[in-house]
Every structure is written in C-alpha cells, then in structure tokens.
Protein backbone atom coordinates (compact mmCIF):
# COMPACT_ATOMS: atom_id res chain seq x y z
CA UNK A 1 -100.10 98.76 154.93
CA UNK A 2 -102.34 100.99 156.53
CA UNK A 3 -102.50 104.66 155.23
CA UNK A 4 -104.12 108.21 156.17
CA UNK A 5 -105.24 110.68 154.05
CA UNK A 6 -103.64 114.55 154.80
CA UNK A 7 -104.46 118.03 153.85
CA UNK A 8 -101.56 120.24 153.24
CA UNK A 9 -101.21 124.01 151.58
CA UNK A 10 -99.58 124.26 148.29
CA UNK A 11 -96.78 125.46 149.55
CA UNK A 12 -96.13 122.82 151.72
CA UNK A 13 -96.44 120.94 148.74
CA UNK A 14 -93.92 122.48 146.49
CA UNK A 15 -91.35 122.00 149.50
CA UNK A 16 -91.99 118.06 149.49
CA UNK A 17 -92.17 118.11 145.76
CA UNK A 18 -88.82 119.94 145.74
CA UNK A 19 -87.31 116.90 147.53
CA UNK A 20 -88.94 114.34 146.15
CA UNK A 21 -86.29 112.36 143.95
CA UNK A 22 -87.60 110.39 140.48
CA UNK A 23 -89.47 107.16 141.82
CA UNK A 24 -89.44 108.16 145.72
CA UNK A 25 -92.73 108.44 146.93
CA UNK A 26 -94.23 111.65 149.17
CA UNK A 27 -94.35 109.25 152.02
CA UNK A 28 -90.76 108.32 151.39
CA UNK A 29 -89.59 112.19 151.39
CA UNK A 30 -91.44 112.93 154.84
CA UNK A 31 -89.99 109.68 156.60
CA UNK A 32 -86.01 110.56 155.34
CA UNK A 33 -86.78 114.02 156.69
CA UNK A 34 -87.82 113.83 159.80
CA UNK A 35 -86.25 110.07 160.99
CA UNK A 36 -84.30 110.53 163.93
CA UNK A 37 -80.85 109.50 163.63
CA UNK A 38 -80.63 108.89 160.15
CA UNK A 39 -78.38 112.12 159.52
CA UNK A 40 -75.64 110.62 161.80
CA UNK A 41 -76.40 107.62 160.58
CA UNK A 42 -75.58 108.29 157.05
CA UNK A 43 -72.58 111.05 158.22
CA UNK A 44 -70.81 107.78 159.71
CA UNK A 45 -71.35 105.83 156.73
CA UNK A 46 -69.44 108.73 154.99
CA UNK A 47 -66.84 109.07 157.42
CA UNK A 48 -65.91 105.34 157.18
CA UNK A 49 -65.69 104.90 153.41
CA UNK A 50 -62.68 108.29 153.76
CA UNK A 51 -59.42 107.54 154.21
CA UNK A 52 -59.24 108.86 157.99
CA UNK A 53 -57.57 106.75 160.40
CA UNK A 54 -59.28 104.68 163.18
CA UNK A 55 -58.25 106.84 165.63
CA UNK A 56 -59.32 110.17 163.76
CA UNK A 57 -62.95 108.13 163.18
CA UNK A 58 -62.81 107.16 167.17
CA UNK A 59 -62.18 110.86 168.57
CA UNK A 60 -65.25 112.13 166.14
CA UNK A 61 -67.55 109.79 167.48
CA UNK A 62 -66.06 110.30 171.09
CA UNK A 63 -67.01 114.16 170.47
CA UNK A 64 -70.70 112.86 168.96
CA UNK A 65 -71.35 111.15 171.62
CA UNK A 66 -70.80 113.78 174.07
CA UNK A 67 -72.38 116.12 173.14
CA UNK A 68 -75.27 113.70 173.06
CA UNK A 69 -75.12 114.34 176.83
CA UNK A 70 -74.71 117.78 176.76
CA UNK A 71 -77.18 119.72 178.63
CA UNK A 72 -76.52 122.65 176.08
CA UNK A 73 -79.58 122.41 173.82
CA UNK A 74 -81.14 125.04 171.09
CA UNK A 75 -84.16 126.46 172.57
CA UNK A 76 -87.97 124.64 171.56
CA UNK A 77 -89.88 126.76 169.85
C-alpha cells in the first residue's frame, strides 16, 4: 500500500485524535469522515434492524431519494 506523508497544525490534530477510536488508525478516521455515502449507508442499516414496516422503510427512502434530485442545495463555500 502506497502512503504519503502530511503536515497538519495541532489543532487539526487534536480534532482527528478526538475521533480516533482504540485500534483505528488516523488514516482510518479521515476515510469514515469524509466517504461519500457512508452516512446513508449506515442510517439504512439502522433503519432496517427497527421494527418499522416495509412500507414506512419504502416512503423514507422514496423521500431520500428525492431529494437526491433536488436542485435545492446549501451554498459552496
């Protein structure tokens, strides 16, 4: 595996080390931040291991999904 070598403030530091779990490496903290998807990813996971019903799980990802296309979007900055 090929790596790269960064330079970051202390401060940016503390805020990885703050979210680093025991045995995860810094590496592993950045790429569970900042991977696309993963958050509804996981929130899925959630919502299937509740006790809604298929139909409650359906509309929720009908609403995901659509606003997926919205053109509303938070401003870059």
């Amino acid at each position: 595996m090929a790596v790269k070598t960064i330079t970051i403030d202390l401060e940016a530091y503390d805020a990885l080390a703050r979210h680093k779990k025991p045995g995860q490496s810094f590496s592993q903290v950045i790429k569970e931040h900042f991977r696309r998807g993963k958050s509804v990813d996981a929130f899925r996971a959630v919502l299937r291991d509740t006790s809604l019903s298929e139909r409650t799980l359906a509309a929720i990802d009908k609403t995901v999904r659509s606003r997926k296309r919205s053109p509303a979007r938070a401003p870059a900055l």
